[in-house]
N, C-alpha and C. Protein backbone atom coordinates (compact mmCIF):
# COMPACT_ATOMS: atom_id res chain seq x y z
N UNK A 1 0.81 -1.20 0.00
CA UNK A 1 0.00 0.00 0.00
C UNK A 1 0.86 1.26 0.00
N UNK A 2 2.24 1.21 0.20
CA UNK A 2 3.54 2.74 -0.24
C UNK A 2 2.83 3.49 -0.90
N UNK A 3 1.99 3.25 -2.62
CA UNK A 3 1.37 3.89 -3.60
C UNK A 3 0.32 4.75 -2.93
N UNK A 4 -0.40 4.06 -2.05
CA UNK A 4 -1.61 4.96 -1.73
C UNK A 4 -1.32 6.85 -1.26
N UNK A 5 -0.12 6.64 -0.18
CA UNK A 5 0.30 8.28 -0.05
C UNK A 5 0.73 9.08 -1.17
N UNK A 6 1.21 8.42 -2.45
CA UNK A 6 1.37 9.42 -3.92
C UNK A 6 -0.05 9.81 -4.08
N UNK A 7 -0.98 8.67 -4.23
CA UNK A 7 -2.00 8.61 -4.70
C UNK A 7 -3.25 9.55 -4.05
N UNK A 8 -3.20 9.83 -3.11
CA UNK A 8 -3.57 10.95 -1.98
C UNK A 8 -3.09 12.36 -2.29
N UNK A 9 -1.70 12.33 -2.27
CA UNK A 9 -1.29 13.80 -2.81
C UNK A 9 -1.83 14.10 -3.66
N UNK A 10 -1.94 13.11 -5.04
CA UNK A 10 -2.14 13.64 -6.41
C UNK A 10 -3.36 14.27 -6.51
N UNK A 11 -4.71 13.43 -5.60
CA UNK A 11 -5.92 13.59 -5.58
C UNK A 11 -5.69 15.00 -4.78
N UNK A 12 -5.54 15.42 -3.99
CA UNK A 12 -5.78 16.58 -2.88
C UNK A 12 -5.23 17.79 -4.10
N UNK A 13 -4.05 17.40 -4.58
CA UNK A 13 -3.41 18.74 -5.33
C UNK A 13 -4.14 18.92 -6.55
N UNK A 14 -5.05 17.62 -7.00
CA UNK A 14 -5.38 18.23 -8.22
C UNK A 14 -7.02 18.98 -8.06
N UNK A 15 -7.26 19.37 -6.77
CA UNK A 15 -8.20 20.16 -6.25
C UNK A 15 -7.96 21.10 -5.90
N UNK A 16 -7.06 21.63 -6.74
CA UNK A 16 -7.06 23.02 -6.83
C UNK A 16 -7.77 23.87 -7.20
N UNK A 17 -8.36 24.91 -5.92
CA UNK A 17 -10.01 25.95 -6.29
C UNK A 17 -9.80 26.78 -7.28
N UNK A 18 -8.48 27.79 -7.51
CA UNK A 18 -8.22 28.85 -8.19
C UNK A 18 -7.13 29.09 -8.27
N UNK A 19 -6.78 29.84 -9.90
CA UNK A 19 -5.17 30.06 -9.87
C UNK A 19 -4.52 30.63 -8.76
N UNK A 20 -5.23 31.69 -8.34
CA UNK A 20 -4.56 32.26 -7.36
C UNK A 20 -3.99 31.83 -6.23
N UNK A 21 -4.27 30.56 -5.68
CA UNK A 21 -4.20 29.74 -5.06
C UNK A 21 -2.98 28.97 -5.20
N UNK A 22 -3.21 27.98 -6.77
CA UNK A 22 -2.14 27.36 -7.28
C UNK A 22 -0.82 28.44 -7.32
N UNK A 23 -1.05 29.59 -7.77
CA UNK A 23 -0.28 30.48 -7.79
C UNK A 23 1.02 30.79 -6.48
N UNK A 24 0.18 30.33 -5.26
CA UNK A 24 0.59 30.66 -4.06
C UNK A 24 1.11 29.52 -3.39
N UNK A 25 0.73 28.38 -3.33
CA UNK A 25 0.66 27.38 -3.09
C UNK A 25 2.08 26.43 -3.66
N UNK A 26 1.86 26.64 -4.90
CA UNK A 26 2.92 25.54 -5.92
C UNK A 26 3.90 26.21 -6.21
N UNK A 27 5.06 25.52 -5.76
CA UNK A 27 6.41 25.97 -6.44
C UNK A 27 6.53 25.66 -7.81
N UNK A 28 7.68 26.30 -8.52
CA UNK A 28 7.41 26.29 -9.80
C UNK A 28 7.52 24.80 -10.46
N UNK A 29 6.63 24.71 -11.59
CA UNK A 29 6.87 23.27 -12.29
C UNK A 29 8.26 23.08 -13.55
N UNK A 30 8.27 21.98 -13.67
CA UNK A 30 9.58 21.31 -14.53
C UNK A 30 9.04 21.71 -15.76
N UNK A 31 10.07 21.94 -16.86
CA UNK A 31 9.08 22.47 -17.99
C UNK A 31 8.76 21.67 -19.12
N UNK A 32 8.86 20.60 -18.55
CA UNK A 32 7.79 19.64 -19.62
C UNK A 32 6.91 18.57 -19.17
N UNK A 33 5.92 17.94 -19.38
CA UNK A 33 4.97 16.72 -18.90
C UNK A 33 5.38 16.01 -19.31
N UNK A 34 5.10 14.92 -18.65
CA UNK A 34 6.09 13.12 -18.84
C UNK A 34 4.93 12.73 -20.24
N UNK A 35 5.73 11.95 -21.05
CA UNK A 35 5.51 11.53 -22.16
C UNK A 35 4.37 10.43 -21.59
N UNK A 36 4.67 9.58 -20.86
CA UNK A 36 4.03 8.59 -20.14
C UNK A 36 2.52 9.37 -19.54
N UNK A 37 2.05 10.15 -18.79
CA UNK A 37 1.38 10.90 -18.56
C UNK A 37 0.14 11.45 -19.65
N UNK A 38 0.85 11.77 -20.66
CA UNK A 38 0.04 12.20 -22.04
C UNK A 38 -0.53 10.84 -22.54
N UNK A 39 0.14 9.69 -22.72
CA UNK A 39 0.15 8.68 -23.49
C UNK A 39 -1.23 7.88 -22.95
N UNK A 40 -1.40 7.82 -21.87
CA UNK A 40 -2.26 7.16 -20.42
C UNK A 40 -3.48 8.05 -20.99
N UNK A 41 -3.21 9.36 -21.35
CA UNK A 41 -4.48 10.54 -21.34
C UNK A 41 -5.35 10.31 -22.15
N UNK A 42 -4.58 10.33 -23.69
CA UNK A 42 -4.75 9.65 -25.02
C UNK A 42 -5.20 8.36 -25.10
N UNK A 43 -4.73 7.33 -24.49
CA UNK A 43 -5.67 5.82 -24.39
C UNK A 43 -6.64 6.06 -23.67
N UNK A 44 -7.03 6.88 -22.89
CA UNK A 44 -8.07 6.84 -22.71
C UNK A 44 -9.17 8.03 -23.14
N UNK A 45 -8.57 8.58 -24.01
CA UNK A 45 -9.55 9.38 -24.95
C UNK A 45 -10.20 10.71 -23.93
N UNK A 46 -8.70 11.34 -23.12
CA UNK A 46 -9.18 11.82 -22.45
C UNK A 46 -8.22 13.59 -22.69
N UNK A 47 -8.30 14.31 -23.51
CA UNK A 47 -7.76 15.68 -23.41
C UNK A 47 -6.78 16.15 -22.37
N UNK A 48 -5.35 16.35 -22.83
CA UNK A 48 -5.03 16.69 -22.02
C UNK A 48 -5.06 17.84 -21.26
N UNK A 49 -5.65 18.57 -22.48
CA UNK A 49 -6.36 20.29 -21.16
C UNK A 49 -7.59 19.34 -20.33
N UNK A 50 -8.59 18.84 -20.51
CA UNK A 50 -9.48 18.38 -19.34
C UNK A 50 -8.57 17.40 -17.92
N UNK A 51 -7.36 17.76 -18.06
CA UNK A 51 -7.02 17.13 -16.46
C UNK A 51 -5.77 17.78 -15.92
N UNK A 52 -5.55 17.72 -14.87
CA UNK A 52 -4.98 18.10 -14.51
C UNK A 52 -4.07 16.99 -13.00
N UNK A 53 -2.72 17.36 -12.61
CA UNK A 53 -1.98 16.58 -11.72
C UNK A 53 -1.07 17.22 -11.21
N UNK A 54 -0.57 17.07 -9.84
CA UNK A 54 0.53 18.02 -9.26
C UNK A 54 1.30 16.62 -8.59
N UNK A 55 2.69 16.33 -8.38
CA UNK A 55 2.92 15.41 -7.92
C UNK A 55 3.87 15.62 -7.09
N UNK A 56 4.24 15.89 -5.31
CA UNK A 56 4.92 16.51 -4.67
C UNK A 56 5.40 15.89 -3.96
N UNK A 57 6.53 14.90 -3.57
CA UNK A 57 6.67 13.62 -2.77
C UNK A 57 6.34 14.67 -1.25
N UNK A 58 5.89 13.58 -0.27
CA UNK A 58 5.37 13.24 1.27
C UNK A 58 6.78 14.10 1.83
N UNK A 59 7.80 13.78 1.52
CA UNK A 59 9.16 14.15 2.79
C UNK A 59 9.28 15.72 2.37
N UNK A 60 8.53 15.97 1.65
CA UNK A 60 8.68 17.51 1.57
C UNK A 60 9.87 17.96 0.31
N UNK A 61 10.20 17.12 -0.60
CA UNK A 61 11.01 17.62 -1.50
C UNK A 61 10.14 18.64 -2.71
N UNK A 62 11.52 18.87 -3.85
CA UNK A 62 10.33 19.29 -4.67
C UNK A 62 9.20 19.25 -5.57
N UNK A 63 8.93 19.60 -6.22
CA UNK A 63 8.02 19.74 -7.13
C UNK A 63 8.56 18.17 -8.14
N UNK A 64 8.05 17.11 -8.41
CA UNK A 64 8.57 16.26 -9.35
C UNK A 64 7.39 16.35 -10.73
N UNK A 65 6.33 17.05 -10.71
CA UNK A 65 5.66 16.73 -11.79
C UNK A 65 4.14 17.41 -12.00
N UNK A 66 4.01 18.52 -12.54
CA UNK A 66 2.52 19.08 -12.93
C UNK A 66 2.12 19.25 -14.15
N UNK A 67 0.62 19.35 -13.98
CA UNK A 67 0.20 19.50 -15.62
C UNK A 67 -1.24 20.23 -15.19
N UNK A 68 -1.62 21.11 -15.97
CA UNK A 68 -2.88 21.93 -16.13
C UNK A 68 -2.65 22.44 -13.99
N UNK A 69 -1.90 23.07 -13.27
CA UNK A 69 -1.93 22.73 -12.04
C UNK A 69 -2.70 24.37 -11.79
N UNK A 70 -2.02 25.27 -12.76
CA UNK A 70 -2.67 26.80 -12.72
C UNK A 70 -4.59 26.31 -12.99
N UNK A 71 -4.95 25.87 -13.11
CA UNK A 71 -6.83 25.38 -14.16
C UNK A 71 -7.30 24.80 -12.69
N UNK A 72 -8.14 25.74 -12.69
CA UNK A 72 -9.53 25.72 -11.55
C UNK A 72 -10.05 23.37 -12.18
N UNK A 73 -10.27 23.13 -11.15
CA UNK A 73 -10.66 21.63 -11.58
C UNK A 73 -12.11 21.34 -10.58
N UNK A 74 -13.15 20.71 -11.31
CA UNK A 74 -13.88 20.01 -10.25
C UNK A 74 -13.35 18.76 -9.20
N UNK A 75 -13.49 18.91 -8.10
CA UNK A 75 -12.96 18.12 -6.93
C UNK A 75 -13.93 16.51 -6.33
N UNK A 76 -15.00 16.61 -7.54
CA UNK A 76 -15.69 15.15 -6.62
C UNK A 76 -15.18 14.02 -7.04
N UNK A 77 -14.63 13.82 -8.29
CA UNK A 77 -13.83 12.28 -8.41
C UNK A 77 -12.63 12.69 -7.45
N UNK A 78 -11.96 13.96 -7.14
CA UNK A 78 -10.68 13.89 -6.40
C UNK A 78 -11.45 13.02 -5.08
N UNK A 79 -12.63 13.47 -4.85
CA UNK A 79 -13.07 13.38 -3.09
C UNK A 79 -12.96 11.85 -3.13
N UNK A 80 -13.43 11.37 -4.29
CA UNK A 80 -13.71 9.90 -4.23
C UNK A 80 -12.50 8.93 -3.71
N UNK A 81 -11.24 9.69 -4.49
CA UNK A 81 -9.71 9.04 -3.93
C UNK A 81 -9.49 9.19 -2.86
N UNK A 82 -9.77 10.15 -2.17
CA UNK A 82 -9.41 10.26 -0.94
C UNK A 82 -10.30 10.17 0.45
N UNK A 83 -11.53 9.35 -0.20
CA UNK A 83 -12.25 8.54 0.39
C UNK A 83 -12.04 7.39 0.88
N UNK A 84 -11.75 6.71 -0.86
CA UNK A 84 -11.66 5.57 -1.00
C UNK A 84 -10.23 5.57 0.20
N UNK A 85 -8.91 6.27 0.13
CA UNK A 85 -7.88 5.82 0.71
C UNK A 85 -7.69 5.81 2.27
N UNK A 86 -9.00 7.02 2.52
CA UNK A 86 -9.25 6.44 4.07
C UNK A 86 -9.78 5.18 4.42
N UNK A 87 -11.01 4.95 3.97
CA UNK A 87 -11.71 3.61 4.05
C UNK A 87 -10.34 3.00 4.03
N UNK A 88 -9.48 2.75 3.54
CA UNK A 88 -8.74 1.35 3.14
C UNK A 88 -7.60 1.53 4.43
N UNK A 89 -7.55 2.65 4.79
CA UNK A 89 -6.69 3.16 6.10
C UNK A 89 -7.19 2.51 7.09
N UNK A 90 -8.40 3.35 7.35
CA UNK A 90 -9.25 3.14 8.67
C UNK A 90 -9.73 1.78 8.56
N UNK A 91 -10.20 1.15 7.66
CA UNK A 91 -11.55 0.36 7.73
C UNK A 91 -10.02 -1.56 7.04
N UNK A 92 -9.65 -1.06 6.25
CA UNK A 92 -8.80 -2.26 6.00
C UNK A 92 -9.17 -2.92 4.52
N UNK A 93 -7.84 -3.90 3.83
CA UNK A 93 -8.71 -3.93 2.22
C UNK A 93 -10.02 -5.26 2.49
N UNK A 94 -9.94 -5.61 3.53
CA UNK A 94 -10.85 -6.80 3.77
C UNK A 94 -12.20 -6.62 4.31
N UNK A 95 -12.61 -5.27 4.68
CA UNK A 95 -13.82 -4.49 5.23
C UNK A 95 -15.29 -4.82 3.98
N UNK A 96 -16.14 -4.96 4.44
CA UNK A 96 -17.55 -5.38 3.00
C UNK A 96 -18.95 -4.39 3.44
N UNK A 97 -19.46 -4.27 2.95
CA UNK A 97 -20.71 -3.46 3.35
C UNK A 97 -21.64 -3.93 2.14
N UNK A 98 -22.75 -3.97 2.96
CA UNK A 98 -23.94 -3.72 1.48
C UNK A 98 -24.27 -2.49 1.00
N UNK A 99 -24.63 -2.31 -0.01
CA UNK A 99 -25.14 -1.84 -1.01
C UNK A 99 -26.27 -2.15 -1.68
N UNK A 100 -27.91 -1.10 -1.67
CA UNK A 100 -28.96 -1.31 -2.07
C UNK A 100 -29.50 -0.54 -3.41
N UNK A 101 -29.88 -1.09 -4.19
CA UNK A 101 -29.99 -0.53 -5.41
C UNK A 101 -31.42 -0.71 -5.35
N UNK A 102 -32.18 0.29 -5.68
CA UNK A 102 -33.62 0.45 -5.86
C UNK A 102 -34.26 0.63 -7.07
N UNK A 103 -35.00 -0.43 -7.33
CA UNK A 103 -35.94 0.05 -8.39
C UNK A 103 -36.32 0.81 -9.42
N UNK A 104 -35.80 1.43 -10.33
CA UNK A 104 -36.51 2.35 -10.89
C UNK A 104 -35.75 3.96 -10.91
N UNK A 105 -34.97 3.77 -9.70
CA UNK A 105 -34.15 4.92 -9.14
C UNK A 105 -33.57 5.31 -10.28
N UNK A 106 -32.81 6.67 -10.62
CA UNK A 106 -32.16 7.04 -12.01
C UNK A 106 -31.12 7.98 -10.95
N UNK A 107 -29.93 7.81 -11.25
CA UNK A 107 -28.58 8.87 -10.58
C UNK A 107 -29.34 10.58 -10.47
N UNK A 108 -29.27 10.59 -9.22
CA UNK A 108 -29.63 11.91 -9.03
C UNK A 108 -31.09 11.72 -7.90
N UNK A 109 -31.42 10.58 -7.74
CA UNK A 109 -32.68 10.80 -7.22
C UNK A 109 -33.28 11.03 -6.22
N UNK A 110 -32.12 11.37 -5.42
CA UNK A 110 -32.51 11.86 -3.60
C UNK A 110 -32.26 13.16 -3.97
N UNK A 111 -31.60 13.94 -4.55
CA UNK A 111 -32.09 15.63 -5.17
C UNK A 111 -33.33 16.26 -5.71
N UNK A 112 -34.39 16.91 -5.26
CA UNK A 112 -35.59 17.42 -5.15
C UNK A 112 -35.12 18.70 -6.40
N UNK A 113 -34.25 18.73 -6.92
CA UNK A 113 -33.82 19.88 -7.64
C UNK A 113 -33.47 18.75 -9.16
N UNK A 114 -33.74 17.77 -9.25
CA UNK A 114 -33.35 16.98 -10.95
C UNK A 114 -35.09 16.42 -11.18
N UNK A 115 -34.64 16.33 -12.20
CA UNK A 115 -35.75 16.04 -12.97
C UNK A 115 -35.96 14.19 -12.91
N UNK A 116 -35.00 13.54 -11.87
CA UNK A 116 -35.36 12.42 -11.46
C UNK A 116 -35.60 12.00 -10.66
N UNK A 117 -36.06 13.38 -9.64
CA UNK A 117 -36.38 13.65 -8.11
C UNK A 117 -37.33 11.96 -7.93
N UNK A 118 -37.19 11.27 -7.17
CA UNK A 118 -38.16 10.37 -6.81
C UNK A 118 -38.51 10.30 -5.25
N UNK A 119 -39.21 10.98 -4.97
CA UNK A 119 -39.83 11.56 -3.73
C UNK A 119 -39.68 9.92 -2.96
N UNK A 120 -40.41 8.91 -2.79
CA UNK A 120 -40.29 7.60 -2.16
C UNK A 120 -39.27 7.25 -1.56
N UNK A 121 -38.54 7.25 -3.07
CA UNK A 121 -36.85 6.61 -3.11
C UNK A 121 -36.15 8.02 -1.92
N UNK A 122 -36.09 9.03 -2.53
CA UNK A 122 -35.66 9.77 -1.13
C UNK A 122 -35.51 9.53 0.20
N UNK A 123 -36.96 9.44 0.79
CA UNK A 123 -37.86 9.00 2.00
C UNK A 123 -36.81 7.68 2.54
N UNK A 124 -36.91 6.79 1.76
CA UNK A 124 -36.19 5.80 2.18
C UNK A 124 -34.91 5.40 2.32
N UNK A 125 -33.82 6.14 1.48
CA UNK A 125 -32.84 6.86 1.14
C UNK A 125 -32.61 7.14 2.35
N UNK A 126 -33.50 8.92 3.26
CA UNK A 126 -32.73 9.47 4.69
C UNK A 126 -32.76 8.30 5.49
N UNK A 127 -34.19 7.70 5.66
CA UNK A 127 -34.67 6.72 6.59
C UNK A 127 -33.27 5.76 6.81
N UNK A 128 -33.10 5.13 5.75
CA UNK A 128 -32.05 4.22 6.11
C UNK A 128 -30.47 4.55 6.45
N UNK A 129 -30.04 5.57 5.77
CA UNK A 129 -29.09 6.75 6.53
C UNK A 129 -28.96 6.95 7.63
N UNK A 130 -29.93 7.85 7.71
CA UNK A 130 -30.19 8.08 9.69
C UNK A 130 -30.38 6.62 10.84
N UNK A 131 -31.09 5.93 10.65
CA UNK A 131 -31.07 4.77 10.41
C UNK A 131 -29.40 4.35 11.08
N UNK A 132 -28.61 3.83 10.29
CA UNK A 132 -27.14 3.97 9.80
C UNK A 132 -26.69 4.65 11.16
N UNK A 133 -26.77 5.88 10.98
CA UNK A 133 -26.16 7.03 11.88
C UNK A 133 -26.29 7.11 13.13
N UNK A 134 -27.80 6.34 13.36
CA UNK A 134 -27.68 6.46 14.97
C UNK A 134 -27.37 5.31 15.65
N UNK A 135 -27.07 4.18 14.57
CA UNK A 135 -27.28 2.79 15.33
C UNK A 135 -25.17 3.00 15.47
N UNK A 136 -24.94 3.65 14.61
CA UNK A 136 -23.28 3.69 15.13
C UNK A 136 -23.02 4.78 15.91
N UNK A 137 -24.06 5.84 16.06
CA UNK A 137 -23.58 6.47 17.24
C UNK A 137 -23.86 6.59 18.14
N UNK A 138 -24.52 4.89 18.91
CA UNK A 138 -25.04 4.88 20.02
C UNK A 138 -23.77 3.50 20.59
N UNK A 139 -23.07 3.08 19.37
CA UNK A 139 -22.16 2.05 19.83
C UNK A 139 -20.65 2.65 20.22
């Protein structure tokens, strides 16, 4: 698991809110992107202006590697990495949970603001949440 602390940085740095920020924040970058980097981007049919990466080793050295790092980025697949790498911290790779998939449900449907609002599915949605929430925070 060594990989997971790169893999943490990369996610946190590439949530960067605003240049101004990156600006302040990031020492300067190397002046070219790894060939390897682009190549990964391209198989997967993915632009290399739509992404962005900052790569800063843990012991505090420097700067080994950025791309798009100045570009405002959305942060919820970042959140997802650094979700996922707590869970695997805290919780262990051998941890299982269920997962309930409902009926009919369409992505988005505990939001009262999409057009796949499903009022029911909601309802049952907090219910079992809260649910969730108090039965672990009474243990």
């Amino acid at each position: 698991m060594s990989h997971l602390p790169w893999l943490l940085l990369i996610a946190l740095t590439c949530a960067v809110a605003t240049p101004p920020f990156a600006q302040a924040q990031m020492p300067s970058a190397p002046a070219s992107v790894p060939s390897l980097y682009l190549e990964r981007l391209a198989a997967a049919r993915i632009p290399a202006d739509a992404a962005g990466a900052v790569v800063l080793p843990l012991d505090g050295g420097g700067l080994r590697f950025a791309a798009n790092e100045q570009k405002a980025m959305n942060p919820a697949s970042t959140m997802k990495l650094v979700t996922t790498y707590s869970a695997l911290h805290l919780l262990g790779p051998a941890f299982t949970f269920r997962t309930e998939v409902y009926a009919g449900a369409a992505h988005g449907y505990t939001m009262a603001d999409t057009s796949v609002h499903n009022e029911e599915g909601e309802r049952r949605h907090w219910d079992a949440l809260l649910d969730l929430f108090q039965r672990n925070l009474k243990s």
